[in-house]
Protein backbone atom coordinates (compact mmCIF):
# COMPACT_ATOMS: atom_id res chain seq x y z
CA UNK A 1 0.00 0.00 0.00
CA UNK A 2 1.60 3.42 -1.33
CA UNK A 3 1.57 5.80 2.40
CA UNK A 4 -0.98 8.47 2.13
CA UNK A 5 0.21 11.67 1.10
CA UNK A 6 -0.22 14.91 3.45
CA UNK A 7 -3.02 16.55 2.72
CA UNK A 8 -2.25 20.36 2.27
CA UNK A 9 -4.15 23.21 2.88
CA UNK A 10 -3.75 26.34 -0.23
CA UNK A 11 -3.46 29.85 1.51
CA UNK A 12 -3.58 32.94 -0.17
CA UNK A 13 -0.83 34.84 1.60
CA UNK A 14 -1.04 38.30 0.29
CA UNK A 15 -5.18 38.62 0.98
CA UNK A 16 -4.57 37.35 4.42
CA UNK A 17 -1.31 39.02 4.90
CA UNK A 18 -3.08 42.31 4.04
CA UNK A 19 -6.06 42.04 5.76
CA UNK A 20 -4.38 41.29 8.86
CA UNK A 21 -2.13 44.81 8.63
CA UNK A 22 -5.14 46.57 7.48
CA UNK A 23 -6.85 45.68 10.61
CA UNK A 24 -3.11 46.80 12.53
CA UNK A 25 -3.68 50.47 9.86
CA UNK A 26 -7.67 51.31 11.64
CA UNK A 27 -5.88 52.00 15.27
CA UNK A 28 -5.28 55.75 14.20
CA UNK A 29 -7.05 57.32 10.96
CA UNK A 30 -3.67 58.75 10.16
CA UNK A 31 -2.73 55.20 9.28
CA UNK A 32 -5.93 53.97 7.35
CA UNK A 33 -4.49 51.97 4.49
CA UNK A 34 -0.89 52.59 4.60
CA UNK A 35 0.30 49.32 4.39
CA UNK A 36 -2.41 48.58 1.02
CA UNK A 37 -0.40 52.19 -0.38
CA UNK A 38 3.04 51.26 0.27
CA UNK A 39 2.53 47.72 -1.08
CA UNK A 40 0.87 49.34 -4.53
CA UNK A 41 3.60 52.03 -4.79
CA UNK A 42 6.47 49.31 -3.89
CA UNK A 43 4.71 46.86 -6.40
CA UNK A 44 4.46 49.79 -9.61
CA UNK A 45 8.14 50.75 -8.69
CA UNK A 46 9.31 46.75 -8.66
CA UNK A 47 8.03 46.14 -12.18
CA UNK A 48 8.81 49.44 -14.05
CA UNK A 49 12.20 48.30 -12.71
CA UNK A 50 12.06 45.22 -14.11
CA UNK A 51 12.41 42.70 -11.38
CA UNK A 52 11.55 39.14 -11.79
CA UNK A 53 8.07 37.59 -11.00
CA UNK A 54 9.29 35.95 -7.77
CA UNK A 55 10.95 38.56 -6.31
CA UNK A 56 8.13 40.58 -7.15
CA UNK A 57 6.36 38.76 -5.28
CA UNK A 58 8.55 38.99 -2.29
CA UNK A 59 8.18 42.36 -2.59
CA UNK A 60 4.70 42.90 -2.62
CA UNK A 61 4.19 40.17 0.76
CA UNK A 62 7.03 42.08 2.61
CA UNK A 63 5.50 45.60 1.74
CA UNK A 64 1.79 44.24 3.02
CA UNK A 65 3.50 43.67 6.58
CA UNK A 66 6.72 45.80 6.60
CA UNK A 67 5.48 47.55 9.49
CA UNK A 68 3.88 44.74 11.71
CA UNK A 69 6.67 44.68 14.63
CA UNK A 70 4.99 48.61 15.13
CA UNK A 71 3.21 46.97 18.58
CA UNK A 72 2.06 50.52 20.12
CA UNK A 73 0.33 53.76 18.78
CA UNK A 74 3.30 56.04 18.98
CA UNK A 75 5.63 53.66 17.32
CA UNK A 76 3.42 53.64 14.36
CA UNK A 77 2.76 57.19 14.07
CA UNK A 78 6.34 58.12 15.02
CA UNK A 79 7.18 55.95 11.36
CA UNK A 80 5.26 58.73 9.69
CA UNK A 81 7.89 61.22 10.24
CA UNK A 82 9.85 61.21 6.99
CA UNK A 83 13.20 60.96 8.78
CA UNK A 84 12.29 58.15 11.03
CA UNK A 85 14.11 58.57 14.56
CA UNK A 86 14.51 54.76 16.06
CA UNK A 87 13.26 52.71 13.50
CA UNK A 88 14.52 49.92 15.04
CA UNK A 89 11.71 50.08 17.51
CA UNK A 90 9.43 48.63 14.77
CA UNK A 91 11.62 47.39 12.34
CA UNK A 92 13.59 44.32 14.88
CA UNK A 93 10.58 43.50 16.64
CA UNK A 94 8.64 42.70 12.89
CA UNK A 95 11.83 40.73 12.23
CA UNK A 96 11.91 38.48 14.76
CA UNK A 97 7.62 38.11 14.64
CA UNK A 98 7.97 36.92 11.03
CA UNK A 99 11.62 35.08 10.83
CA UNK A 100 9.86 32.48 13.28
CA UNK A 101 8.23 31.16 10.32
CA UNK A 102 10.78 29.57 7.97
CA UNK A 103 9.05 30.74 4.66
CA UNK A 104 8.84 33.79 5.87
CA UNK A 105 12.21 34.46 7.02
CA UNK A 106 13.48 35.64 3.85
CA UNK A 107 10.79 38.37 4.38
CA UNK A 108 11.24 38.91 7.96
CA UNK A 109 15.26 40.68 6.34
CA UNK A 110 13.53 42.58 4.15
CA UNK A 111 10.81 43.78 7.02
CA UNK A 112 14.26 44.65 9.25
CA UNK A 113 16.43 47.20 6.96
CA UNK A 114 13.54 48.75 5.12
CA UNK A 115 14.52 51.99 6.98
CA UNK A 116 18.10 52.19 5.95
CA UNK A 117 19.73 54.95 3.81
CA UNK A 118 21.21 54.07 1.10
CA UNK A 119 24.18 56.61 1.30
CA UNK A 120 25.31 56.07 -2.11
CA UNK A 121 25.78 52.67 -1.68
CA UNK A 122 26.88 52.57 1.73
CA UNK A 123 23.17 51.37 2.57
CA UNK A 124 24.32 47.87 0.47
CA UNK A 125 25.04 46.86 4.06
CA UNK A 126 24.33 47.55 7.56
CA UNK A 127 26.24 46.66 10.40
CA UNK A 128 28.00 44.59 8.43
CA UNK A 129 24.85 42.49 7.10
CA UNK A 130 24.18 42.55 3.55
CA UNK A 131 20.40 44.61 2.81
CA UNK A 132 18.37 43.61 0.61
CA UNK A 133 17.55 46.05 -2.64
CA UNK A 134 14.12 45.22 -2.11
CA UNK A 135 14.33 46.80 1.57
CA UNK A 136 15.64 49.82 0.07
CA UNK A 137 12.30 49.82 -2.78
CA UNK A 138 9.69 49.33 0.62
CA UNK A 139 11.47 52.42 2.11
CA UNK A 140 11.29 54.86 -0.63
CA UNK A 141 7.69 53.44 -1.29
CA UNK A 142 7.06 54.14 2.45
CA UNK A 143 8.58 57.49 2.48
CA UNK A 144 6.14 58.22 -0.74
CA UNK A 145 3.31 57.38 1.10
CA UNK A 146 3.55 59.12 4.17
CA UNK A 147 4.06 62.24 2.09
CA UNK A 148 0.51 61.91 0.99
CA UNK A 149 -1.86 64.93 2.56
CA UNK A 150 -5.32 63.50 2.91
CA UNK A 151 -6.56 67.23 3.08
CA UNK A 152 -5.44 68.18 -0.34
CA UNK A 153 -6.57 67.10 -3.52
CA UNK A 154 -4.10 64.34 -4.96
CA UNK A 155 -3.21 65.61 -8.19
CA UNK A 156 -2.29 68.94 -6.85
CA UNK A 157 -0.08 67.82 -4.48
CA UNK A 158 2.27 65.03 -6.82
CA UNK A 159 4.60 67.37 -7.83
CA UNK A 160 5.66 68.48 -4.42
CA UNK A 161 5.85 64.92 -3.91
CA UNK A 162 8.07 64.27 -6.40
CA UNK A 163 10.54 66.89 -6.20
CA UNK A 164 10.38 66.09 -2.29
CA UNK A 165 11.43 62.27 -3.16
CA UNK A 166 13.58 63.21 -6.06
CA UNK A 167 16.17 65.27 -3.61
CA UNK A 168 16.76 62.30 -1.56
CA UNK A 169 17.79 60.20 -4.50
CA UNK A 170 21.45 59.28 -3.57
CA UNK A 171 21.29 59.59 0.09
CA UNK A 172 18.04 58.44 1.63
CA UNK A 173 16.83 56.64 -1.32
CA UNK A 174 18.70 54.33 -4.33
CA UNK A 175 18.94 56.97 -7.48
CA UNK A 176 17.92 54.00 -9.82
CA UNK A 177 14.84 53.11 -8.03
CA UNK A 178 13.74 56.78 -7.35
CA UNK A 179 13.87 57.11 -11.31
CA UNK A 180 12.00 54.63 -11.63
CA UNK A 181 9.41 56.23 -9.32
CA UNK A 182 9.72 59.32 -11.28
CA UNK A 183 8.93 57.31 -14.62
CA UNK A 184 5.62 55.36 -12.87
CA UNK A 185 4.61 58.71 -11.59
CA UNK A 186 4.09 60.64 -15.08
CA UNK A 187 0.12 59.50 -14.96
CA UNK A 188 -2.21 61.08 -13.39
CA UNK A 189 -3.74 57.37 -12.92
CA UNK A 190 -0.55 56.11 -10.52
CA UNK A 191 -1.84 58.56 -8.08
CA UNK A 192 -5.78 58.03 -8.23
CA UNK A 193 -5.15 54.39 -8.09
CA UNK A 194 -2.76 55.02 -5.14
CA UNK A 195 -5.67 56.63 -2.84
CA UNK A 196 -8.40 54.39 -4.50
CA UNK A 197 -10.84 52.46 -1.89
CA UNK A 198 -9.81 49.57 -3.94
CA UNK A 199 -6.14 50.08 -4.63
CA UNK A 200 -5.93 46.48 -2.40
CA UNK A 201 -8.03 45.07 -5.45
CA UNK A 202 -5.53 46.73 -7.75
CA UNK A 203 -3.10 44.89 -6.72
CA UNK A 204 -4.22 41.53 -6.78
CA UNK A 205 -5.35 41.85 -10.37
CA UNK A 206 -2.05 43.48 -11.72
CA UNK A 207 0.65 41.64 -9.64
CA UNK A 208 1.80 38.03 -9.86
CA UNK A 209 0.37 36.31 -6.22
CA UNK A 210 0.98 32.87 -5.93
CA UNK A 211 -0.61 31.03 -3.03
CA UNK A 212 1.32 28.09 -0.67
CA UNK A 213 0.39 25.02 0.19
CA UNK A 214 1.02 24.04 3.74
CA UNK A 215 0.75 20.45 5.33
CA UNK A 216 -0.62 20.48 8.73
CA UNK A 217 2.28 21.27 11.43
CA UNK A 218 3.37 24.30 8.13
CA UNK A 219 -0.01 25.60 8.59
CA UNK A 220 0.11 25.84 12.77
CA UNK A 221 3.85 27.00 12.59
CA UNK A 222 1.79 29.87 10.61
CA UNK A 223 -0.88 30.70 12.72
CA UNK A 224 1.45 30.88 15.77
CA UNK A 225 3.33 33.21 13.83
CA UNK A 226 -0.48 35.40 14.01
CA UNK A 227 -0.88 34.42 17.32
CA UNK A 228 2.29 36.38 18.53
CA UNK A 229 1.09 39.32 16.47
CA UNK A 230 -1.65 38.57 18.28
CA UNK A 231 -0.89 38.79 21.68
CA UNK A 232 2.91 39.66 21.91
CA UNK A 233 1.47 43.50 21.64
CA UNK A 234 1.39 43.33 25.71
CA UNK A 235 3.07 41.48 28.37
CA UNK A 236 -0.31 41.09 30.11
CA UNK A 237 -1.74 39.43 26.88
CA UNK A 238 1.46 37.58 25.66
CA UNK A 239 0.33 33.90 26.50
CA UNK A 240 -3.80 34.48 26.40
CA UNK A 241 -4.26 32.77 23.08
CA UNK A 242 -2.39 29.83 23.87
CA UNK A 243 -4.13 29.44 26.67
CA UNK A 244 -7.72 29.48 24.97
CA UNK A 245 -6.40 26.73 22.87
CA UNK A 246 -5.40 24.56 25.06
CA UNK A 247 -8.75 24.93 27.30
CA UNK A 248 -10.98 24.63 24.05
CA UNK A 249 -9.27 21.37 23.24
CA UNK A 250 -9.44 19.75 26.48
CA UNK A 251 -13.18 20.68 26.46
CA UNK A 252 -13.31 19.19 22.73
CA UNK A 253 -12.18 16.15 24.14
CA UNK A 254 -14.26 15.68 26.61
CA UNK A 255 -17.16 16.74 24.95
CA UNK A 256 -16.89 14.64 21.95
CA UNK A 257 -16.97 17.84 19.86
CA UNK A 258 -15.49 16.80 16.35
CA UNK A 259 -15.46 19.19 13.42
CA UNK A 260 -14.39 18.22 10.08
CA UNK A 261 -10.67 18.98 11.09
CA UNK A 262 -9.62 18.04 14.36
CA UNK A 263 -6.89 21.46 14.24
CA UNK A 264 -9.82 23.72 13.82
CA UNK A 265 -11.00 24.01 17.54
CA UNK A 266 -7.29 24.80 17.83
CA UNK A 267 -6.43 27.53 15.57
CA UNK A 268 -9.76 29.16 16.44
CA UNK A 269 -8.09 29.47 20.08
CA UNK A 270 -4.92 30.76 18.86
CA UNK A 271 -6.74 33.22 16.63
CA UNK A 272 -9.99 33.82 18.34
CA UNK A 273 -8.88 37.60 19.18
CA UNK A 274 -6.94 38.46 15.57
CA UNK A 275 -9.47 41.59 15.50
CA UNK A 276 -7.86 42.50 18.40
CA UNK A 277 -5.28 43.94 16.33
CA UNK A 278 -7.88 46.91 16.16
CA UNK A 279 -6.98 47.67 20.03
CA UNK A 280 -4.52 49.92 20.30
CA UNK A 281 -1.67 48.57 22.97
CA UNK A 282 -2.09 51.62 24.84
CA UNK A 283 -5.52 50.12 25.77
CA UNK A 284 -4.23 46.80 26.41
CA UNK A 285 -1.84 48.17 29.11
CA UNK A 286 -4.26 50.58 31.34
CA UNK A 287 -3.65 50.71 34.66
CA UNK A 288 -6.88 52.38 36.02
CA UNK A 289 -9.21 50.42 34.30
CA UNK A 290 -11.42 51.38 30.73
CA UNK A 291 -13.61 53.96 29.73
CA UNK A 292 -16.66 54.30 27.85
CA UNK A 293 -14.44 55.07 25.07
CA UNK A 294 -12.02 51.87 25.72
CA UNK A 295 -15.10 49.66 25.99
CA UNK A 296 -16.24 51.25 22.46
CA UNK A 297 -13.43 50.17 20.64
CA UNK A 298 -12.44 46.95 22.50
CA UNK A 299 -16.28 46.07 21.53
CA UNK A 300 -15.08 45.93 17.57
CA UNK A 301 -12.65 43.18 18.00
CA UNK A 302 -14.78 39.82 17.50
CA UNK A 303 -16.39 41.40 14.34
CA UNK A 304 -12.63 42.08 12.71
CA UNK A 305 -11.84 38.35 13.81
CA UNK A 306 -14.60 37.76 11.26
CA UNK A 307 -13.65 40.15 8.63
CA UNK A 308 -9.97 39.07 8.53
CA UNK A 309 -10.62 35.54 8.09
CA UNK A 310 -13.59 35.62 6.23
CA UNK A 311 -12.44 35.14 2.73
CA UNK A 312 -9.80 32.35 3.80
CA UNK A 313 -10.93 28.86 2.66
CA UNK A 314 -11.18 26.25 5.25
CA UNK A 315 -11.32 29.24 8.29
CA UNK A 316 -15.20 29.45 7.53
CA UNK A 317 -16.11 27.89 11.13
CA UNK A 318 -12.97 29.78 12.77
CA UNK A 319 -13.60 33.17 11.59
CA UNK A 320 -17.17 32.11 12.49
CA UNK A 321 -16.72 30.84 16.30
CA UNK A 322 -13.92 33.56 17.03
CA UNK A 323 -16.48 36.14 16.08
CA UNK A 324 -18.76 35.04 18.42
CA UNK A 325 -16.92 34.26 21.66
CA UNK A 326 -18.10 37.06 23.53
CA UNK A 327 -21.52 36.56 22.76
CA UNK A 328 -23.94 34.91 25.37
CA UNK A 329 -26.29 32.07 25.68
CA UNK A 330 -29.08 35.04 26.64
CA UNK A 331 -28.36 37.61 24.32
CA UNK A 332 -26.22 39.92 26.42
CA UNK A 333 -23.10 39.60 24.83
CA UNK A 334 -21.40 41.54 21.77
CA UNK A 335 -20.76 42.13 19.02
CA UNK A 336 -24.28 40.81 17.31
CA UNK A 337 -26.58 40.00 20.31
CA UNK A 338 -26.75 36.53 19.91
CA UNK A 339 -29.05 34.43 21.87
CA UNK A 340 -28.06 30.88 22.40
CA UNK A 341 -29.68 28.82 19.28
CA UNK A 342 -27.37 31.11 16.84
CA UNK A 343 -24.24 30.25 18.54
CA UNK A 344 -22.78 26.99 17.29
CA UNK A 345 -20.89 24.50 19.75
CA UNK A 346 -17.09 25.25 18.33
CA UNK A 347 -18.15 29.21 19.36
CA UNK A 348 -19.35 27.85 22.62
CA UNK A 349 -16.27 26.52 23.92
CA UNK A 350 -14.21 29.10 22.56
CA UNK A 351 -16.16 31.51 25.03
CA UNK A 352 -16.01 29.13 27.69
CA UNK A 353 -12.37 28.85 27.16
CA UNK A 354 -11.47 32.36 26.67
CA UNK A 355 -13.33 33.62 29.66
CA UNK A 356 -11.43 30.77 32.37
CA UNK A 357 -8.07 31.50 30.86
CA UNK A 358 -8.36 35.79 30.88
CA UNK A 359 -10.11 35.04 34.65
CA UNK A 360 -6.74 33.32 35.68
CA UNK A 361 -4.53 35.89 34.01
CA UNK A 362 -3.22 39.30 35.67
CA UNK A 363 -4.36 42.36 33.47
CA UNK A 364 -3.10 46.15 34.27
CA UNK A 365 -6.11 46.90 36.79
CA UNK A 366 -6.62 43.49 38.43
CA UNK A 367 -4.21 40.12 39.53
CA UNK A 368 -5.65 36.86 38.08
CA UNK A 369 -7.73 34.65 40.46
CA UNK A 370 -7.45 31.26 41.34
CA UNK A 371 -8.67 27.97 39.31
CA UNK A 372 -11.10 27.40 42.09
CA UNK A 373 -12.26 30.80 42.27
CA UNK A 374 -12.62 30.97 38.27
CA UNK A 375 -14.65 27.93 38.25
CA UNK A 376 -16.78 29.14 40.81
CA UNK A 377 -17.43 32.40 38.92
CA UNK A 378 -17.98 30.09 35.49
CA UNK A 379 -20.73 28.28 37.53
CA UNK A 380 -22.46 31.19 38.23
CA UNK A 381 -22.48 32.86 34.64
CA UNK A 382 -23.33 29.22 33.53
CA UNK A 383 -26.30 29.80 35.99
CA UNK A 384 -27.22 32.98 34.69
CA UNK A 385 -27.28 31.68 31.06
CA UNK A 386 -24.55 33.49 30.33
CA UNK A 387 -21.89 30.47 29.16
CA UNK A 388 -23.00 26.58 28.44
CA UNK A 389 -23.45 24.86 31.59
CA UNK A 390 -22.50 22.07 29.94
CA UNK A 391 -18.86 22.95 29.25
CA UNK A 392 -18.49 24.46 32.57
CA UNK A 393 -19.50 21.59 34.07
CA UNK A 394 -16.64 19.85 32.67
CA UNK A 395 -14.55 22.77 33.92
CA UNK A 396 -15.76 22.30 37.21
CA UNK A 397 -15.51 18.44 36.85
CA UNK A 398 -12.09 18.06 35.15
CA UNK A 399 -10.19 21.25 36.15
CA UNK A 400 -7.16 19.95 37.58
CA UNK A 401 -6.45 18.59 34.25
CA UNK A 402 -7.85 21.51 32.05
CA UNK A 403 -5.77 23.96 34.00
CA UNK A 404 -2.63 21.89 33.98
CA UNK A 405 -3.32 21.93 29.86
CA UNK A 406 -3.57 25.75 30.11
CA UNK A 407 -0.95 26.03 32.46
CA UNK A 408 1.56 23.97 30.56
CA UNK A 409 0.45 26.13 27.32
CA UNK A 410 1.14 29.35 28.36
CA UNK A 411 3.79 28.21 29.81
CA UNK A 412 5.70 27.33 27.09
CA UNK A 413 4.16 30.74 25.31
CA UNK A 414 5.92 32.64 28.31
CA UNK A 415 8.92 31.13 27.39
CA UNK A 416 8.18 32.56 23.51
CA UNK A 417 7.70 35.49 24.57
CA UNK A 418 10.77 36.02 26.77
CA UNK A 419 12.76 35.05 23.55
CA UNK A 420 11.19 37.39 21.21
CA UNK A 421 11.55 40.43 23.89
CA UNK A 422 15.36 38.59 23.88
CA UNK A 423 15.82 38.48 20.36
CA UNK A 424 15.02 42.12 20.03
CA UNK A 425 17.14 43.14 22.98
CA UNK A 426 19.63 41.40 21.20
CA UNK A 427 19.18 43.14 17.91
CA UNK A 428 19.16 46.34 19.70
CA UNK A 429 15.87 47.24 19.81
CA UNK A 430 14.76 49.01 23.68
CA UNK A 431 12.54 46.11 24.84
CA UNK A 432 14.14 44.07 27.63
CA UNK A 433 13.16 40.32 29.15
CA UNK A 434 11.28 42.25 32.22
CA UNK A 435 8.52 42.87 30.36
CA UNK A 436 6.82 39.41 30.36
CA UNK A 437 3.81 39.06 33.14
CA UNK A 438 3.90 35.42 35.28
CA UNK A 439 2.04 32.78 34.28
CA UNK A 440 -0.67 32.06 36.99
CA UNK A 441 -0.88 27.71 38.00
């Protein structure tokens, strides 16, 4: 008998990569969309000069995330200065986020010099490390876009832009590839597709986009990579999704709750909260508790969970069940007001799981509680129809098991973290290995 060949799953990378950093872009207006521009200008600038289909496409998946180690509000909108002071404070920690994932490692270089000058060549290396040209195309392309002045009208302002661009040539910016820019630029349609609602669209329909197909532990090694975007944002959420995973498959277990695909309980944990990307980190982080303000926007995070995995096949039921893991059983919860015959079992023990491990874990305003005490306060939201008695009754039941699962998980996603804060120390960036928050037994 011949062995049975993996079965793969097919991802479209640059959809998914972009909706995730489009999601990253809503946290401040001034940001709407920048990653979708600098991708299209970095794309238009790549072909006019001339560069193969595959790196090309390199290009275009490093551009949708180039800014993705930018964890905090003010390290995103200090990258909108044109001469970027610290870059490193977005650039390292994007590098070591992405280089976990081997395919993406050759992306994760590009991600870390895309701020370097080229100095009239001198920007061929850094620190002794060779930079990629492609680093140097994201930068100008990045520099081009936060030019851009949403107040004025687009084709009055391109010629400023230009001549702005054209005087770093040489120094900030490779001669070569700013000629090119100044070649692409010569239509008035380079700009309107540039601030076009669907310049996203644009892209996909002009530039080569290949998919990949992953076999099962390629496609987990990738969603852990969007779990530490996830959660990596702040030391008091660093280890949550891991621990929702673990919980919702201990409760799948004993449940007998079997989807199609026995990962997807799983990788709806890790990913349950992607839309959280929407939270600023300054939010995250509070100390004196939220506002009516900080509830509003913390409120929008299980519909983006949706919206960002929506369109990717085989995440129907995830995107579906992490959408809905605040809602409850008698309507109360949000986004959508669900009462408890529209919320399917997978969502079910996604809330149940989410709301025992974030009970156990310390947040800014609060320490975590105990497993007792946590199963104690699950028993009484069960009891108010607020979570599926069911599933906290195996809480309840089995909990020295479930909460050595969760334990171990985080855990071991503690340990992640203090590498990546490592890694970045390391690489020079300002974070250091005290900002990880305990994991509670």
């Amino acid at each position: 008998m011949q062995p049975q060949a993996k079965q793969k799953t097919h991802i479209e990378l640059y959809p998914l990569l972009s909706s995730i950093t489009s999601t990253t872009d809503l946290i401040s207006k001034i940001l709407v969309d920048h990653h979708k521009k600098v991708t299209f200008v970095a794309a238009t600038i790549g072909e006019a000069l001339g560069l193969d289909e595959h790196s090309l496409r390199r290009l275009i998946l490093a551009a949708a995330v180039h800014d993705i180690g930018g964890l905090t509000i003010g390290t995103r909108l200090a990258s909108f200065e044109f001469e970027v002071v610290n870059p490193e404070h977005h650039t390292l920690p994007g590098y070591a986020l992405m280089a976990g994932f081997e395919p993406f490692r050759d992306l994760a270089r590009i991600i870390r010099f895309h701020h370097v000058y080229w100095q009239n060549g001198q920007g061929l290396l850094d620190n002794g490390e060779e930079v990629p040209l492609l680093s140097h195309i994201i930068h100008l392309s990045d520099r081009i876009v936060v030019r851009l002045d949403p107040n004025r009208e687009i084709l009055s302002q391109m010629t400023d832009i230009v001549e702005r661009i054209t005087t770093g040539a040489g120094d900030m910016f490779v001669p070569e590839q700013v000629e090119a820019f100044r070649e692409v630029t010569a239509t008035e349609a380079f700009w309107l597709d540039l601030i076009s609602p669907s310049v996203s669209t644009i892209v996909q329909e002009r530039f080569p986009l290949a998919g990949m197909e992953l076999d099962r532990s390629e496609l987990l090694a990738l969603v852990e990579i969007f779990r530490r975007v996830i959660d990596f944002r702040s030391r008091f959420t660093a280890t949550h999704s891991s621990g929702v995973a673990a919980v919702a498959v201990a409760l799948a277990d004993y449940s007998g709750f079997q989807p199609d695909d026995p990962d997807k309980i799983k990788i709806a944990g890790l990913l349950h909260d992607i839309g959280k990307l929407v939270v600023p980190a300054e939010i995250l982080e509070k100390h004196h508790g939220l506002n009516h303000d900080d509830f509003a926007v913390i409120y929008k995070h299980p519909y983006f969970s949706a919206e960002i995995l929506r369109d990717i096949d085989g995440f129907e039921d995830i995107g579906h069940w992490g959408a809905l893991h605040h809602e409850r059983l008698d309507g109360s919860g949000y986004p959508y007001r669900k009462m408890a015959a529209d919320i399917p079992q997978g969502a079910r023990i996604i809330a149940v799981a989410d709301t025992f491990t974030a009970l156990m874990e310390d947040r800014p305003y609060r320490c975590g509680v105990s497993a007792a005490d946590t199963a104690r306060i699950m028993w009484n939201m069960a009891a108010y129809q607020k979570l599926d008695e069911d599933l906290v009754t195996l809480i309840c039941d089995k909990l020295e098991d479930i909460n050595g699962r969760r334990y171990q998980a985080q855990s071991g996603a503690d340990q992640t973290h203090r590498q990546f804060l490592e890694d970045c120390r390391l690489l020079g960036n300002y974070m250091t290995t005290d900002d990880s928050c305990p994991v509670r037994r």
